[in-house]
PDB file of N, CA and C in Angstrom:
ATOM      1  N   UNK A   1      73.375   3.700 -12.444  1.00  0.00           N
ATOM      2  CA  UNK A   1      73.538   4.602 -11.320  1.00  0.00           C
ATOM      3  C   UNK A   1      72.210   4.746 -10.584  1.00  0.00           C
ATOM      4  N   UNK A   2      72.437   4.753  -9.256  1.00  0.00           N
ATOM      5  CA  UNK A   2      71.108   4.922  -8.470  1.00  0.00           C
ATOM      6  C   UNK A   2      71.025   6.872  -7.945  1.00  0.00           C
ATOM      7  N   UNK A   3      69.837   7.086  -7.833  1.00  0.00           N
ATOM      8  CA  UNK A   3      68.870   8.218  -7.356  1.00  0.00           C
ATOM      9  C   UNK A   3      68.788   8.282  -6.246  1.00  0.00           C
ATOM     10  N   UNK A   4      69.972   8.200  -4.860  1.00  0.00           N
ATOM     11  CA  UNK A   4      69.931   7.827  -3.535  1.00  0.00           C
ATOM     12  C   UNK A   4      69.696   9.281  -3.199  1.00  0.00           C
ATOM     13  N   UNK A   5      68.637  10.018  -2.446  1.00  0.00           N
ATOM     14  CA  UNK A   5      69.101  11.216  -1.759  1.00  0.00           C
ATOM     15  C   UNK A   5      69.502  10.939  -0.254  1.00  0.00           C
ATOM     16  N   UNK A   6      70.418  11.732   0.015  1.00  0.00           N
ATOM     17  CA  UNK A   6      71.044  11.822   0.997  1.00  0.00           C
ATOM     18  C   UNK A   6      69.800  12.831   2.317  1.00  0.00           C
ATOM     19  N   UNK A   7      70.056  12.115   3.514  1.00  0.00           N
ATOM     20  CA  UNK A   7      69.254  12.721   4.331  1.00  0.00           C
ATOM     21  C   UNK A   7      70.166  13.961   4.873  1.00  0.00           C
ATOM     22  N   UNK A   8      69.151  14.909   4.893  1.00  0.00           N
ATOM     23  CA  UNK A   8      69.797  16.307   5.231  1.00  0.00           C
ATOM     24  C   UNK A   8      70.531  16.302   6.372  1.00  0.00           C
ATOM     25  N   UNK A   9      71.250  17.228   6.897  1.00  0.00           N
ATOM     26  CA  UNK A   9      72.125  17.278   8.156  1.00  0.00           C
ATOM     27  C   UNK A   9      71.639  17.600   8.963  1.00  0.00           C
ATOM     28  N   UNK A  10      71.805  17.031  10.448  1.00  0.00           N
ATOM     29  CA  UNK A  10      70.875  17.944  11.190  1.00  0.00           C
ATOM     30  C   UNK A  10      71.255  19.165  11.593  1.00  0.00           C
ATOM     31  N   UNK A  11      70.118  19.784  11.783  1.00  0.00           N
ATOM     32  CA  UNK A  11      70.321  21.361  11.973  1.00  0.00           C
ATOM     33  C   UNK A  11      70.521  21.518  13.854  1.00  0.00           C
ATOM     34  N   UNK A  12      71.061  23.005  13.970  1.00  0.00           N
ATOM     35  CA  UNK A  12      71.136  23.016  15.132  1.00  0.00           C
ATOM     36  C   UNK A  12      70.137  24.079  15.351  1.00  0.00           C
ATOM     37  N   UNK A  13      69.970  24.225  16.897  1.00  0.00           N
ATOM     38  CA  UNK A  13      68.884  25.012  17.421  1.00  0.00           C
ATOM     39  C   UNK A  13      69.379  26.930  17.352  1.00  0.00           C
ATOM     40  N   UNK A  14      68.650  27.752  16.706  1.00  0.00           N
ATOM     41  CA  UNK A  14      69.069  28.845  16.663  1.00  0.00           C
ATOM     42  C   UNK A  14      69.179  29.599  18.048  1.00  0.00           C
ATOM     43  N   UNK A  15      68.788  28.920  19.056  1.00  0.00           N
ATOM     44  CA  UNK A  15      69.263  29.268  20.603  1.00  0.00           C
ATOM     45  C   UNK A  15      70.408  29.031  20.804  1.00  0.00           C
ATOM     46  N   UNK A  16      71.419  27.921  20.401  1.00  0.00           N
ATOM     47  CA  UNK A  16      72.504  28.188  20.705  1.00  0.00           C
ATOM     48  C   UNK A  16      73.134  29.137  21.131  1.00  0.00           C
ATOM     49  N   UNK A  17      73.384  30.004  20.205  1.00  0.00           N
ATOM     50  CA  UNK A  17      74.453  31.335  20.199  1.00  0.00           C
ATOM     51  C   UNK A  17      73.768  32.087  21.448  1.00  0.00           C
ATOM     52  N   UNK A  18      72.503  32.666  22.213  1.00  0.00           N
ATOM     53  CA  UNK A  18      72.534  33.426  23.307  1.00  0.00           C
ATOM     54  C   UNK A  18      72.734  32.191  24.161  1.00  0.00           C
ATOM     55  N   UNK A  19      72.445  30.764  23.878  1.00  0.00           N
ATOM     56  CA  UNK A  19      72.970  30.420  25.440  1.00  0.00           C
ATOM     57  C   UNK A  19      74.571  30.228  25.526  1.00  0.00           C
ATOM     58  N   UNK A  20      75.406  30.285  24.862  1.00  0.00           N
ATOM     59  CA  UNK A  20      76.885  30.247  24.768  1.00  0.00           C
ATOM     60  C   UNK A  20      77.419  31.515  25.130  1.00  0.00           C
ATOM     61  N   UNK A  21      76.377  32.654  24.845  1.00  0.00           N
ATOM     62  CA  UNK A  21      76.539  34.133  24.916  1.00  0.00           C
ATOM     63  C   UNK A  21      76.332  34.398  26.766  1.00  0.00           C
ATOM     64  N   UNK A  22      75.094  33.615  27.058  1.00  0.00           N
ATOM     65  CA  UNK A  22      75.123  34.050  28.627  1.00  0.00           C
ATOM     66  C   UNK A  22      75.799  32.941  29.333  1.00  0.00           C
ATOM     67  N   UNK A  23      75.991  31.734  28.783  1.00  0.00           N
ATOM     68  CA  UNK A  23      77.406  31.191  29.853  1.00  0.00           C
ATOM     69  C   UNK A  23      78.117  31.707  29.777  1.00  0.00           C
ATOM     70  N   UNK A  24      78.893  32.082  28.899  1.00  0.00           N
ATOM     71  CA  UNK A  24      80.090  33.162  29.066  1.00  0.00           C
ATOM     72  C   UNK A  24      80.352  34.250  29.761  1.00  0.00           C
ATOM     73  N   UNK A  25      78.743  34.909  29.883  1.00  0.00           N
ATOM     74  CA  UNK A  25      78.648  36.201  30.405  1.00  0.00           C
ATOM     75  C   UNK A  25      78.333  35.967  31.843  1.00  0.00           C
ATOM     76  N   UNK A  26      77.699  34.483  31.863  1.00  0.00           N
ATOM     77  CA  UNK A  26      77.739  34.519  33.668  1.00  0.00           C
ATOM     78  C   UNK A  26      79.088  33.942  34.428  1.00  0.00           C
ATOM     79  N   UNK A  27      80.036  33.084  33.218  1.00  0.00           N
ATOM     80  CA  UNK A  27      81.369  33.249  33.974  1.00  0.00           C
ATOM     81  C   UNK A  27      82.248  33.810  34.142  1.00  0.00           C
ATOM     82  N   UNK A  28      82.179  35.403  32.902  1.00  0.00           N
ATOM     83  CA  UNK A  28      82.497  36.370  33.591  1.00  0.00           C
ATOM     84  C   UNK A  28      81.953  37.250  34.699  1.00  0.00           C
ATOM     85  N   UNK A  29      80.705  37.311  34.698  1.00  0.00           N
ATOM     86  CA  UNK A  29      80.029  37.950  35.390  1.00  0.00           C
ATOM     87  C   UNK A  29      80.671  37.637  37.127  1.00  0.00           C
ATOM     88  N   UNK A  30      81.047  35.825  37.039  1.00  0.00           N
ATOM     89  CA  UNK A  30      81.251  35.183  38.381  1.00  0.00           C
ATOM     90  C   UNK A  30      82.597  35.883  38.587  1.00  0.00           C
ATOM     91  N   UNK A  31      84.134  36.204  37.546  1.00  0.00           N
ATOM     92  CA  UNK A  31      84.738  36.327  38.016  1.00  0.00           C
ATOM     93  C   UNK A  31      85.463  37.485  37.947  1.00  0.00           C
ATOM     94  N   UNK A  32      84.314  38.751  37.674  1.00  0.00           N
ATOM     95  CA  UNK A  32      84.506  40.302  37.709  1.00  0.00           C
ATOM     96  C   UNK A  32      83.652  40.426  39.118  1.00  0.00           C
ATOM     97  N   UNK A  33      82.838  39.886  39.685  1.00  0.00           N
ATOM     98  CA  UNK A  33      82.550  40.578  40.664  1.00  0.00           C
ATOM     99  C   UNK A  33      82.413  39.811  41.852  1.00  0.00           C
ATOM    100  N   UNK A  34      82.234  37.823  41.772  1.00  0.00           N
ATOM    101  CA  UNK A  34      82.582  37.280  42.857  1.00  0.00           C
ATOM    102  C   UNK A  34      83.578  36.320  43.518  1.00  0.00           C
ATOM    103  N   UNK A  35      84.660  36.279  42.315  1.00  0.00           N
ATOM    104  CA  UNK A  35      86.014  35.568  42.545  1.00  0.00           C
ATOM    105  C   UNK A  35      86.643  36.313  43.783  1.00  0.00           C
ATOM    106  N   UNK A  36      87.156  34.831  44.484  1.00  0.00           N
ATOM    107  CA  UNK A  36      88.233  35.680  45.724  1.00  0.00           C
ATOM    108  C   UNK A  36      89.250  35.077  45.134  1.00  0.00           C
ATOM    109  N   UNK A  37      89.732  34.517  44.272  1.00  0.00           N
ATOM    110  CA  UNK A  37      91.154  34.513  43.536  1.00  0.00           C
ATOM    111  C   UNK A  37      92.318  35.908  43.776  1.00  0.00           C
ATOM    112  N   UNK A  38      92.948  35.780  43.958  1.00  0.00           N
ATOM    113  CA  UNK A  38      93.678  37.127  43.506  1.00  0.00           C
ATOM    114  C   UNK A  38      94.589  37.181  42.475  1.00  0.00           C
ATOM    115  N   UNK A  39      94.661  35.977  41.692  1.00  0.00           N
ATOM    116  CA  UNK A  39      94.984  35.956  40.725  1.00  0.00           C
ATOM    117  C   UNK A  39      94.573  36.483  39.594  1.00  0.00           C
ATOM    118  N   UNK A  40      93.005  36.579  39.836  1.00  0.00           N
ATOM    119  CA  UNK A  40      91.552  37.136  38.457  1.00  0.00           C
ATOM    120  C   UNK A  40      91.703  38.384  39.056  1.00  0.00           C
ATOM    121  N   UNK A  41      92.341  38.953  40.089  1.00  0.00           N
ATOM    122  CA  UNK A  41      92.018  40.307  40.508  1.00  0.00           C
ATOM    123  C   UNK A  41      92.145  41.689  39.205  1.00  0.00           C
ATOM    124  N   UNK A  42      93.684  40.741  38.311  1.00  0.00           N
ATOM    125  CA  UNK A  42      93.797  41.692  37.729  1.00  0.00           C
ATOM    126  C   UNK A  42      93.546  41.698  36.270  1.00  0.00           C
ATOM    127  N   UNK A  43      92.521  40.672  36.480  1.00  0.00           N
ATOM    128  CA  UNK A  43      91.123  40.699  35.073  1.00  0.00           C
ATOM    129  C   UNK A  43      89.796  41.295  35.360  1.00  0.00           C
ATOM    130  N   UNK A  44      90.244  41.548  36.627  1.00  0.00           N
ATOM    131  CA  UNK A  44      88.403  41.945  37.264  1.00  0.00           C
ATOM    132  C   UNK A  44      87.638  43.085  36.214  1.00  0.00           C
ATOM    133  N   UNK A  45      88.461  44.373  35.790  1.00  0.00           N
ATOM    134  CA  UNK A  45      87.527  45.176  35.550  1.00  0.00           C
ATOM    135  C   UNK A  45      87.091  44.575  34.018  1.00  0.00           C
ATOM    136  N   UNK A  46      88.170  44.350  33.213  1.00  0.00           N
ATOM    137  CA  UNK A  46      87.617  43.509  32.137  1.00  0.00           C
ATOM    138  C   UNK A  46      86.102  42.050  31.967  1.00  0.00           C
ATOM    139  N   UNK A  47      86.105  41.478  33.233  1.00  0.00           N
ATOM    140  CA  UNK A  47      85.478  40.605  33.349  1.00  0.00           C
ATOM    141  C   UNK A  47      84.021  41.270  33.909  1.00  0.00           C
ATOM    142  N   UNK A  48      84.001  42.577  34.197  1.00  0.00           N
ATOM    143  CA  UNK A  48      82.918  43.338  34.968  1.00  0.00           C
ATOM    144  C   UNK A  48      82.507  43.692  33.736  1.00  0.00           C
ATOM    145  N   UNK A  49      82.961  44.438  32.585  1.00  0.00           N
ATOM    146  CA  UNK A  49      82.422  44.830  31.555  1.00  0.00           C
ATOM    147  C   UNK A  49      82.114  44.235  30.665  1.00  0.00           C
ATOM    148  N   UNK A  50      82.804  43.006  30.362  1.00  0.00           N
ATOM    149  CA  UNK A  50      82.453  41.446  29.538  1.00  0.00           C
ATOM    150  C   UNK A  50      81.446  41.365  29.932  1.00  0.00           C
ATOM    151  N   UNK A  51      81.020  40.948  31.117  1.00  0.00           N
ATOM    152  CA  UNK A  51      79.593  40.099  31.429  1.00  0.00           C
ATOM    153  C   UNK A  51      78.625  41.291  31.278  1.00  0.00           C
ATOM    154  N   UNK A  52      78.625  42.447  31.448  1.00  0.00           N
ATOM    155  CA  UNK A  52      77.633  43.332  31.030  1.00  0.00           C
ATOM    156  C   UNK A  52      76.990  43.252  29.619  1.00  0.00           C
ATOM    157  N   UNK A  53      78.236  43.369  28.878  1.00  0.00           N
ATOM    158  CA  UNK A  53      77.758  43.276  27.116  1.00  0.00           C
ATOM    159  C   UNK A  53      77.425  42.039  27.182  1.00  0.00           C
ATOM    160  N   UNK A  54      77.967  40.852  27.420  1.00  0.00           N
ATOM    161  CA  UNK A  54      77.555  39.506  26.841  1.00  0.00           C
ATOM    162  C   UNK A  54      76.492  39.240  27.629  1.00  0.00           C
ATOM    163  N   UNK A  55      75.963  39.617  28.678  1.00  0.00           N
ATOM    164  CA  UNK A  55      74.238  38.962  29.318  1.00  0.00           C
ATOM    165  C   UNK A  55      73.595  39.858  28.145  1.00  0.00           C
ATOM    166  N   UNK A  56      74.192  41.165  28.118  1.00  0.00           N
ATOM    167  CA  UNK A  56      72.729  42.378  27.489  1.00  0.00           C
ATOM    168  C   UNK A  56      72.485  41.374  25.952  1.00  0.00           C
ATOM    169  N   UNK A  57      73.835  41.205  25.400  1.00  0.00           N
ATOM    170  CA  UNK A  57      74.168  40.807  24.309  1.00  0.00           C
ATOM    171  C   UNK A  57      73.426  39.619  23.899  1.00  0.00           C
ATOM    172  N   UNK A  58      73.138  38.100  25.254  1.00  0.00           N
ATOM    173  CA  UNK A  58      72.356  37.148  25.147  1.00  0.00           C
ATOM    174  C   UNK A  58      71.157  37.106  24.960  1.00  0.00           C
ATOM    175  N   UNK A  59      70.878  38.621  26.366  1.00  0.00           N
ATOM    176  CA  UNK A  59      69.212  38.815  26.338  1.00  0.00           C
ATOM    177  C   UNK A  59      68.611  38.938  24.556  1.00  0.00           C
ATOM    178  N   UNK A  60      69.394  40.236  24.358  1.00  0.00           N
ATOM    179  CA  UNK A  60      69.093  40.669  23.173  1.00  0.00           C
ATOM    180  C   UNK A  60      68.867  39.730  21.779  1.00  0.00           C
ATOM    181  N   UNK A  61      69.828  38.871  21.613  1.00  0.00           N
ATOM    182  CA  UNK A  61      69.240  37.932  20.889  1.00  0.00           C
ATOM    183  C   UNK A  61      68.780  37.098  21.032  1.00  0.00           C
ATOM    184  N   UNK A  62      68.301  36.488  22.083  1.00  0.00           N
ATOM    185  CA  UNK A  62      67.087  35.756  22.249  1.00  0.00           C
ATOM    186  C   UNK A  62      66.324  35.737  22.204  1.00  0.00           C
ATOM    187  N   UNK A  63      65.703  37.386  22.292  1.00  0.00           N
ATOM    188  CA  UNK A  63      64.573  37.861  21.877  1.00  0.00           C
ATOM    189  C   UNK A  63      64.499  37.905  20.461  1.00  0.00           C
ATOM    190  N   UNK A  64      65.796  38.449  20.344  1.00  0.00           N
ATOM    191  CA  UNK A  64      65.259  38.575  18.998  1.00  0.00           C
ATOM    192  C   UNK A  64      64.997  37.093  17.827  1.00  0.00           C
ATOM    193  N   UNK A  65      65.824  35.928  18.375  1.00  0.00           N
ATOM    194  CA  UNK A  65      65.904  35.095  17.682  1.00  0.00           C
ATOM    195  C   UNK A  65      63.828  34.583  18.069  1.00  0.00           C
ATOM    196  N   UNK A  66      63.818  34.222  19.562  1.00  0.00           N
ATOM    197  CA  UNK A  66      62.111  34.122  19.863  1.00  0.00           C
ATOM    198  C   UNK A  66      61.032  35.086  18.835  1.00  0.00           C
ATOM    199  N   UNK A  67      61.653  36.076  18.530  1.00  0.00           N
ATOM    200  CA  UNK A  67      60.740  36.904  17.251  1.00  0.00           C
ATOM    201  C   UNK A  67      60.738  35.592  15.639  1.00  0.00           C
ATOM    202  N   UNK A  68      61.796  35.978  15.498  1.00  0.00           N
ATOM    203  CA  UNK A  68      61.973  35.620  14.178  1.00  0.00           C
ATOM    204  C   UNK A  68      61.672  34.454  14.048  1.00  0.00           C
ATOM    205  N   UNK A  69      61.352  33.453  15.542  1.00  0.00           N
ATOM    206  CA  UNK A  69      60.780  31.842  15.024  1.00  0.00           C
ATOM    207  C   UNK A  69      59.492  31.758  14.899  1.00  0.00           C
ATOM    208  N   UNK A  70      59.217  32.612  16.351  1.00  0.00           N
ATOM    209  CA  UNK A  70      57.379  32.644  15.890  1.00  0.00           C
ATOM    210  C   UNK A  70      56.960  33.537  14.796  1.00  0.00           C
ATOM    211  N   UNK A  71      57.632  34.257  14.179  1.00  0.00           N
ATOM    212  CA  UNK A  71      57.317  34.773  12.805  1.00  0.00           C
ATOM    213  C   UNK A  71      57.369  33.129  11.531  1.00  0.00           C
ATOM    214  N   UNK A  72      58.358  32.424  11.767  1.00  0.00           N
ATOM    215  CA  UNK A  72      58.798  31.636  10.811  1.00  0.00           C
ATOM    216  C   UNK A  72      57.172  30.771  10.932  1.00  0.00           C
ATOM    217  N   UNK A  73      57.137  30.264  12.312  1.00  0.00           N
ATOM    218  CA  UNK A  73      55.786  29.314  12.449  1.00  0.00           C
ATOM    219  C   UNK A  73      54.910  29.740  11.969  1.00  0.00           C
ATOM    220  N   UNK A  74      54.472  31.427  12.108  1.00  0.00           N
ATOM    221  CA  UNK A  74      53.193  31.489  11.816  1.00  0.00           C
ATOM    222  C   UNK A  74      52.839  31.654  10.233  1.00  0.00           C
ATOM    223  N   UNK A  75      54.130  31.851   9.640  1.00  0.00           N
ATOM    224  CA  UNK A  75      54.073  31.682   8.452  1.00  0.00           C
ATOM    225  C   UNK A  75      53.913  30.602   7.777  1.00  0.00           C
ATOM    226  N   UNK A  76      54.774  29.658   8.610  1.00  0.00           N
ATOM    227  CA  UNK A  76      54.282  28.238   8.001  1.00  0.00           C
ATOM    228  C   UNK A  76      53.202  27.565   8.193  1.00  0.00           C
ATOM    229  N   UNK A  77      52.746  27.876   8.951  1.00  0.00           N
ATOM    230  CA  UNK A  77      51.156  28.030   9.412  1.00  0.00           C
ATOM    231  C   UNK A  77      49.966  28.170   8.591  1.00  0.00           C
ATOM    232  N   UNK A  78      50.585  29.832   7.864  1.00  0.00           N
ATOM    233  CA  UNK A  78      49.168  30.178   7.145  1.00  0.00           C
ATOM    234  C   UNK A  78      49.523  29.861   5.509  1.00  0.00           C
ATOM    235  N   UNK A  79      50.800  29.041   5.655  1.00  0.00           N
ATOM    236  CA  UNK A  79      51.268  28.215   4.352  1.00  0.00           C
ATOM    237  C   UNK A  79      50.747  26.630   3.996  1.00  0.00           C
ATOM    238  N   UNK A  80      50.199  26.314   5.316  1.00  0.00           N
ATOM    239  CA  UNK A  80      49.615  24.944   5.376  1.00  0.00           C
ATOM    240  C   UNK A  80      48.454  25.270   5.489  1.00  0.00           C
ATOM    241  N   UNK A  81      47.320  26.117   6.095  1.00  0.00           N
ATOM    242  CA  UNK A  81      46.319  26.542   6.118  1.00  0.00           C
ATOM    243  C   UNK A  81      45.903  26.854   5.080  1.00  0.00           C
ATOM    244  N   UNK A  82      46.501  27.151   3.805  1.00  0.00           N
ATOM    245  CA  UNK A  82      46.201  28.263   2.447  1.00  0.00           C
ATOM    246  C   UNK A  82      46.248  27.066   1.521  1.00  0.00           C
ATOM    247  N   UNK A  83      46.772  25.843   1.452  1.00  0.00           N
ATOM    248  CA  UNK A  83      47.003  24.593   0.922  1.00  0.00           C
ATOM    249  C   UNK A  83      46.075  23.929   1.276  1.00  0.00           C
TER     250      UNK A  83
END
C-alpha cells in the first residue's frame, strides 16, 4: 500500500457571503425603490426593507470578516517571526 496524501480542497474566500449578501441587497434595493414594473409593485415594501437589512447585513460582515483576517495574518506573522 502506498502513503499518497491527497491535496487539500480548495478553500473559498471568506468574502463570499457579504458579497452574495450585497448583490442581493442591491437587487432588492433596485426593485423596492427603482423598478417601474408594476408587477414588483406589490413586492415593493418587502424589497425596501430586504435591501436595508441585507446592505447593513453585508456591510457588517465584511468588516467584521476584514477584522478577523488581519487578526489571522498578524498572528501568523508573529508565528513565523517567533520561529
Amino acid at each position: 500500500m502506498t502513503d499518497s496524501k491527497k491535496p487539500a480542497p480548495p478553500q473559498i474566500s471568506p468574502y463570499v457571503f457579504p458579497v452574495l449578501l450585497a448583490g442581493l441587497g442591491l437587487w432588492c434595493l433596485y426593485d423596492g425603490w427603482f423598478t417601474t414594473d408594476p408587477n414588483m409593485l406589490k413586492h415593493q415594501l418587502f424589497n425596501q426593507i430586504a435591501s436595508g437589512v441585507l446592505l447593513v447585513w453585508a456591510v457588517a460582515d465584511f468588516i467584521r470578516t476584514r477584522k478577523l483576517d488581519k487578526a489571522a495574518q498578524a498572528a501568523k506573522a508573529r508565528e513565523q517571526s517567533g520561529n
